[in-house]
C-alpha atoms as a PDB file:
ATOM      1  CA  UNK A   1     174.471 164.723 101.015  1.00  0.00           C
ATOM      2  CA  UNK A   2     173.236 161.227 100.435  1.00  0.00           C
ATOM      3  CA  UNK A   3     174.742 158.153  98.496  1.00  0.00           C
ATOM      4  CA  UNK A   4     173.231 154.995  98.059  1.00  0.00           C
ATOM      5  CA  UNK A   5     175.020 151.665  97.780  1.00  0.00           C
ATOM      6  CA  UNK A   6     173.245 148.610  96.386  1.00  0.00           C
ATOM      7  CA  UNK A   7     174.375 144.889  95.425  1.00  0.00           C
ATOM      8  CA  UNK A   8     172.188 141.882  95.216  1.00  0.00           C
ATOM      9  CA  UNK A   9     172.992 138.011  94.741  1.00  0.00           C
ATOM     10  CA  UNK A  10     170.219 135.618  94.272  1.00  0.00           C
ATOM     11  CA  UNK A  11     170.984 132.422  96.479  1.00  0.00           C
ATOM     12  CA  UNK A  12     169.483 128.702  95.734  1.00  0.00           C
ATOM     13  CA  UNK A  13     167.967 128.630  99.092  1.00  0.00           C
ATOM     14  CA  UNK A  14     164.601 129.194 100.830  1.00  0.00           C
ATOM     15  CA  UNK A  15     164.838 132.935 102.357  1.00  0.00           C
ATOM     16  CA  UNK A  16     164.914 130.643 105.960  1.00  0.00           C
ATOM     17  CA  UNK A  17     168.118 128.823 105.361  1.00  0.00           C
ATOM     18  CA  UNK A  18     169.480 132.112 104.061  1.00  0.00           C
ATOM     19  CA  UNK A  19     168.308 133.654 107.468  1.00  0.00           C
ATOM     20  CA  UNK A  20     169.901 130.998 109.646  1.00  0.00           C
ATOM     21  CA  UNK A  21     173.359 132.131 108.367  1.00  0.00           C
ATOM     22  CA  UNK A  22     172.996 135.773 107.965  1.00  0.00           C
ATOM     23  CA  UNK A  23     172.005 136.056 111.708  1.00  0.00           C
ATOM     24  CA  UNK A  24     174.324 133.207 113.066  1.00  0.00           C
ATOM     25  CA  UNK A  25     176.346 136.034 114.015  1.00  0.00           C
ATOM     26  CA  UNK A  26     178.783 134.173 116.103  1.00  0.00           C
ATOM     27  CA  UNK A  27     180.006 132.226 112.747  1.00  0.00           C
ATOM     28  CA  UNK A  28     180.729 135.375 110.526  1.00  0.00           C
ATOM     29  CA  UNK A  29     184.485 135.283 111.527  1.00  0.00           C
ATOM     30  CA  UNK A  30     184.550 131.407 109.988  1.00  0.00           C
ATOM     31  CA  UNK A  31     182.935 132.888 106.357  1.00  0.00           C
ATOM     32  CA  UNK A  32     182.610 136.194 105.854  1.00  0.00           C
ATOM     33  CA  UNK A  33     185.278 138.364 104.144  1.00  0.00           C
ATOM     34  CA  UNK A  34     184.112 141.984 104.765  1.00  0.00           C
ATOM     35  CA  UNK A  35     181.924 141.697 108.920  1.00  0.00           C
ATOM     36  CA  UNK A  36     184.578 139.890 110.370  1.00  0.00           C
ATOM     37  CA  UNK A  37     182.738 140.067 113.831  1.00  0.00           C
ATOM     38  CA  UNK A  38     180.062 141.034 116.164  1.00  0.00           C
ATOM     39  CA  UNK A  39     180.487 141.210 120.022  1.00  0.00           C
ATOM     40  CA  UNK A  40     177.486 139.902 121.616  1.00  0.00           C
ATOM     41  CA  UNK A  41     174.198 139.525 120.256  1.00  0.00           C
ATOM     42  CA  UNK A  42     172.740 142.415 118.415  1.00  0.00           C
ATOM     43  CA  UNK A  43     169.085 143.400 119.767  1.00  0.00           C
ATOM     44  CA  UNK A  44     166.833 146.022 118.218  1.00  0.00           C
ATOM     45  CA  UNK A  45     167.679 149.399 119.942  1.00  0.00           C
ATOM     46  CA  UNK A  46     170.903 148.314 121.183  1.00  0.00           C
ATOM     47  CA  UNK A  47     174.076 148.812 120.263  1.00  0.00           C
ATOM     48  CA  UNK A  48     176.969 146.306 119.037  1.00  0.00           C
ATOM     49  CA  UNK A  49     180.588 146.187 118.261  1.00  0.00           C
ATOM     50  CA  UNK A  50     181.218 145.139 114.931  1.00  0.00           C
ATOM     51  CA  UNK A  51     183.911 144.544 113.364  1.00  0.00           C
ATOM     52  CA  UNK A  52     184.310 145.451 109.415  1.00  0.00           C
ATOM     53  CA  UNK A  53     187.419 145.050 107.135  1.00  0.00           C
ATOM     54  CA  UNK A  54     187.029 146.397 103.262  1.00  0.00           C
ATOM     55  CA  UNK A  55     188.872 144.632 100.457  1.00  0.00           C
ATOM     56  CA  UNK A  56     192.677 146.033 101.211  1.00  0.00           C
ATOM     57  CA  UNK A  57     192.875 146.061 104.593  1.00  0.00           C
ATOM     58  CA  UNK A  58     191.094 148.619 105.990  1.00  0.00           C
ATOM     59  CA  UNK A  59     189.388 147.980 109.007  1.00  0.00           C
ATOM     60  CA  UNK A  60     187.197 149.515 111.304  1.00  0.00           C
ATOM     61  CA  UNK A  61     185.097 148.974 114.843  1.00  0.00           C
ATOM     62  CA  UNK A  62     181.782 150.171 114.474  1.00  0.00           C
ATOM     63  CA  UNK A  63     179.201 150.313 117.280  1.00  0.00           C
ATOM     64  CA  UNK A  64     176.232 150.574 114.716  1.00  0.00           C
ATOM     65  CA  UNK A  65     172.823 150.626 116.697  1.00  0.00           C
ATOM     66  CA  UNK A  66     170.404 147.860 115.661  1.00  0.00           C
ATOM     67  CA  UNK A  67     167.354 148.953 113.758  1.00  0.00           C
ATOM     68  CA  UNK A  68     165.594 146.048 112.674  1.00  0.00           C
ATOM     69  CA  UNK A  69     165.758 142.578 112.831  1.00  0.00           C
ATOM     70  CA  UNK A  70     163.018 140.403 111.333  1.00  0.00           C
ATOM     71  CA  UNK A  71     163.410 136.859 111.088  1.00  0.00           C
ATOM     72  CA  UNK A  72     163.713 135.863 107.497  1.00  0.00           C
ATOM     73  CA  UNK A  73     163.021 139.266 105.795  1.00  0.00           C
ATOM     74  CA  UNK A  74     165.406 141.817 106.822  1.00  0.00           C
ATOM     75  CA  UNK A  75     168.529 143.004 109.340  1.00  0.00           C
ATOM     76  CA  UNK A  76     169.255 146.994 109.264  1.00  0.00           C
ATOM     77  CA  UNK A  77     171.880 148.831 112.026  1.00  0.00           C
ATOM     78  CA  UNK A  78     172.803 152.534 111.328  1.00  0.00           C
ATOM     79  CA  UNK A  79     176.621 153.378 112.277  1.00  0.00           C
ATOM     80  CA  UNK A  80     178.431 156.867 112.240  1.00  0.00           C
ATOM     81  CA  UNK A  81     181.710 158.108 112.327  1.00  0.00           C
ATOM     82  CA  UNK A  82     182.604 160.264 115.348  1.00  0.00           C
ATOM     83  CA  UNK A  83     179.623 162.882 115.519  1.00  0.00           C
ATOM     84  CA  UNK A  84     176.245 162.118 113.553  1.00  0.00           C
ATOM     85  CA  UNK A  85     175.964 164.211 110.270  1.00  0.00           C
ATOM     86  CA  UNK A  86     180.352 163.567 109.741  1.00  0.00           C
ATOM     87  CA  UNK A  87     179.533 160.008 108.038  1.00  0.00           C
ATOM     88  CA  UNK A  88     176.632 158.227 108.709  1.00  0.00           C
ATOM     89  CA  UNK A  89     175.739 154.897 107.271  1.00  0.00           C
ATOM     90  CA  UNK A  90     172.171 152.650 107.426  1.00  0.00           C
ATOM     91  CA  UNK A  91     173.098 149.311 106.458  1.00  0.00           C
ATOM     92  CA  UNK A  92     170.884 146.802 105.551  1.00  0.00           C
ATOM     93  CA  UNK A  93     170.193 142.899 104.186  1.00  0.00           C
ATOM     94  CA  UNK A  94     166.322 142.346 102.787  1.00  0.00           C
ATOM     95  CA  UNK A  95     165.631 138.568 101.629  1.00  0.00           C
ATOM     96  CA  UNK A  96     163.475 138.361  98.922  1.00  0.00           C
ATOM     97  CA  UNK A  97     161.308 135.561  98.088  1.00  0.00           C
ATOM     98  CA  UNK A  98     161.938 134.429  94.912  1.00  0.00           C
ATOM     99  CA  UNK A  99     160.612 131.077  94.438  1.00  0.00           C
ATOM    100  CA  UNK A 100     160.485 127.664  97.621  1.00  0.00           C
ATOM    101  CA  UNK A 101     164.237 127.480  96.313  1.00  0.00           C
ATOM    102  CA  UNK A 102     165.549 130.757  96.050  1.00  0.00           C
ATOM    103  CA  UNK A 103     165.891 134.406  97.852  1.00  0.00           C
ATOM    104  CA  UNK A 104     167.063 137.372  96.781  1.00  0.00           C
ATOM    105  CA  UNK A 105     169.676 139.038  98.995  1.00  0.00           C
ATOM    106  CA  UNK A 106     169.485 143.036  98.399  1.00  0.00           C
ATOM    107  CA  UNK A 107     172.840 144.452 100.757  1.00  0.00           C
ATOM    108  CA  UNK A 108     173.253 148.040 100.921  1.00  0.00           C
ATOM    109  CA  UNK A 109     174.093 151.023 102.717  1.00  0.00           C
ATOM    110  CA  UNK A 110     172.704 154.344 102.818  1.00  0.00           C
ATOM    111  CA  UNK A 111     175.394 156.445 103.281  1.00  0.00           C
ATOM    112  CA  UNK A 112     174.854 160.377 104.374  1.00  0.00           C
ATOM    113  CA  UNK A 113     176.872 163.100 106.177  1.00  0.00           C
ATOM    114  CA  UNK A 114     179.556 166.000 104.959  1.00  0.00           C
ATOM    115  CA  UNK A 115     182.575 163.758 104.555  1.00  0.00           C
ATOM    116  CA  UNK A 116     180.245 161.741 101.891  1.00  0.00           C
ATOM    117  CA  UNK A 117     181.364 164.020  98.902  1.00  0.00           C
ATOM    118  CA  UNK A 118     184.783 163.427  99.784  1.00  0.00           C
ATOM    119  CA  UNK A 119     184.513 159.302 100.198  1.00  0.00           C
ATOM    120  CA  UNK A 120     182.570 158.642  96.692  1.00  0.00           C
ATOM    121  CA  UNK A 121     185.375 156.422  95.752  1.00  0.00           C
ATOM    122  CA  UNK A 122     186.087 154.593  98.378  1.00  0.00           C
ATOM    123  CA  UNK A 123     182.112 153.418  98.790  1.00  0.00           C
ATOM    124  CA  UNK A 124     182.213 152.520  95.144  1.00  0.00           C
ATOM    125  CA  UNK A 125     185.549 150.938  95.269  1.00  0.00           C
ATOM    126  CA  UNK A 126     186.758 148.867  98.266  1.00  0.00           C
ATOM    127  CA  UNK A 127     183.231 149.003 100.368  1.00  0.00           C
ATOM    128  CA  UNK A 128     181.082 147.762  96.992  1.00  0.00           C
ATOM    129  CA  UNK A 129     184.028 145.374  96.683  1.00  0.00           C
ATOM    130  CA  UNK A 130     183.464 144.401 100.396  1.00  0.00           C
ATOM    131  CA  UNK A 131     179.557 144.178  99.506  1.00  0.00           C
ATOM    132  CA  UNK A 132     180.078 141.607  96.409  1.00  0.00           C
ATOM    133  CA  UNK A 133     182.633 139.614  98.403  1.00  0.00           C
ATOM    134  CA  UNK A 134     180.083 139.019 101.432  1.00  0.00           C
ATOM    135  CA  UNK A 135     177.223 138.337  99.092  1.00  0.00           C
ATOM    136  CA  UNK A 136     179.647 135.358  97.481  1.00  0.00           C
ATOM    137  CA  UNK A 137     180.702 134.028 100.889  1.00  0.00           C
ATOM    138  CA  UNK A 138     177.048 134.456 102.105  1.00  0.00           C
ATOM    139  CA  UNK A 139     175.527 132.311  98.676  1.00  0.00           C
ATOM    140  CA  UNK A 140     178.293 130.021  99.366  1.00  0.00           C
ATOM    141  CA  UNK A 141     178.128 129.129 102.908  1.00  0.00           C
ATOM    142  CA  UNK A 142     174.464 129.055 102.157  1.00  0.00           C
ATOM    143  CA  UNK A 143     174.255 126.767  99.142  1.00  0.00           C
ATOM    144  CA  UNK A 144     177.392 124.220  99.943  1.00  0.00           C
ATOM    145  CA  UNK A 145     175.772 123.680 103.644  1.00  0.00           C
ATOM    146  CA  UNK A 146     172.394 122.899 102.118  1.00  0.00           C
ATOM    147  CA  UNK A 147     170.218 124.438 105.029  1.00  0.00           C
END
């Protein structure tokens, strides 16, 4: 089973200034609501602690493997719970060019496994929540710095 979870924001930014935040990953714990943290420096192929809290409190340490990270276009990690195939999820940020002055931010998460069924309204409640809330901080941070 397979469930896809998609938000976008567009940000008044060139897709590089929105770049230099989004993988500043030792600042996410002074802005961002929902990836509180990241312990060390994610690398393609490798694996990293990070730290996620959904609107409501829940929080969880994932130790998501790194699947791509290219500079200005797009950061992807894949997660699971437990076992693979329980609850999987391949998260992902793609910046699209809009204009000199602004980028699209597309965040989302494919989620698969046999618990998905059974967590349809928690991804569409508190983790879309948790989506929206880091695209606002992200556009924020973003814009009011002026990078």
């Amino acid at each position: 089973m397979k469930e896809i979870l998609e938000t976008q924001v567009i940000i008044d930014a060139p897709a590089a200034a929105v770049w230099k935040v989004l993988s500043d990953f030792a600042a996410y714990p002074q802005w961002s609501p929902s990836v509180r943290q990241f312990e060390g420096t994610p690398v393609v192929g490798k694996r990293t602690k990070v730290l996620l809290q959904q609107p409501g409190g829940t929080s969880i340490k994932m130790n998501p493997v790194f699947l791509k990270i290219e500079k200005d276009k797009e950061l992807r990690w894949k997660g699971k719970l437990g076992i693979s195939g329980i609850f999987d999820g391949e998260h992902y940020f793609v910046l699209q060019v809009i204009s000199a002055e602004q980028t699209k931010l597309i965040q989302g998460e494919i989620f698969s496994g046999i618990l998905v069924p059974f967590l349809k309204k928690m991804i569409h409640g508190n983790t879309l929540a948790g989506f929206e809330a880091f695209n606002a901080a992200l556009k924020q941070r973003v814009e009011e710095w002026g990078l």
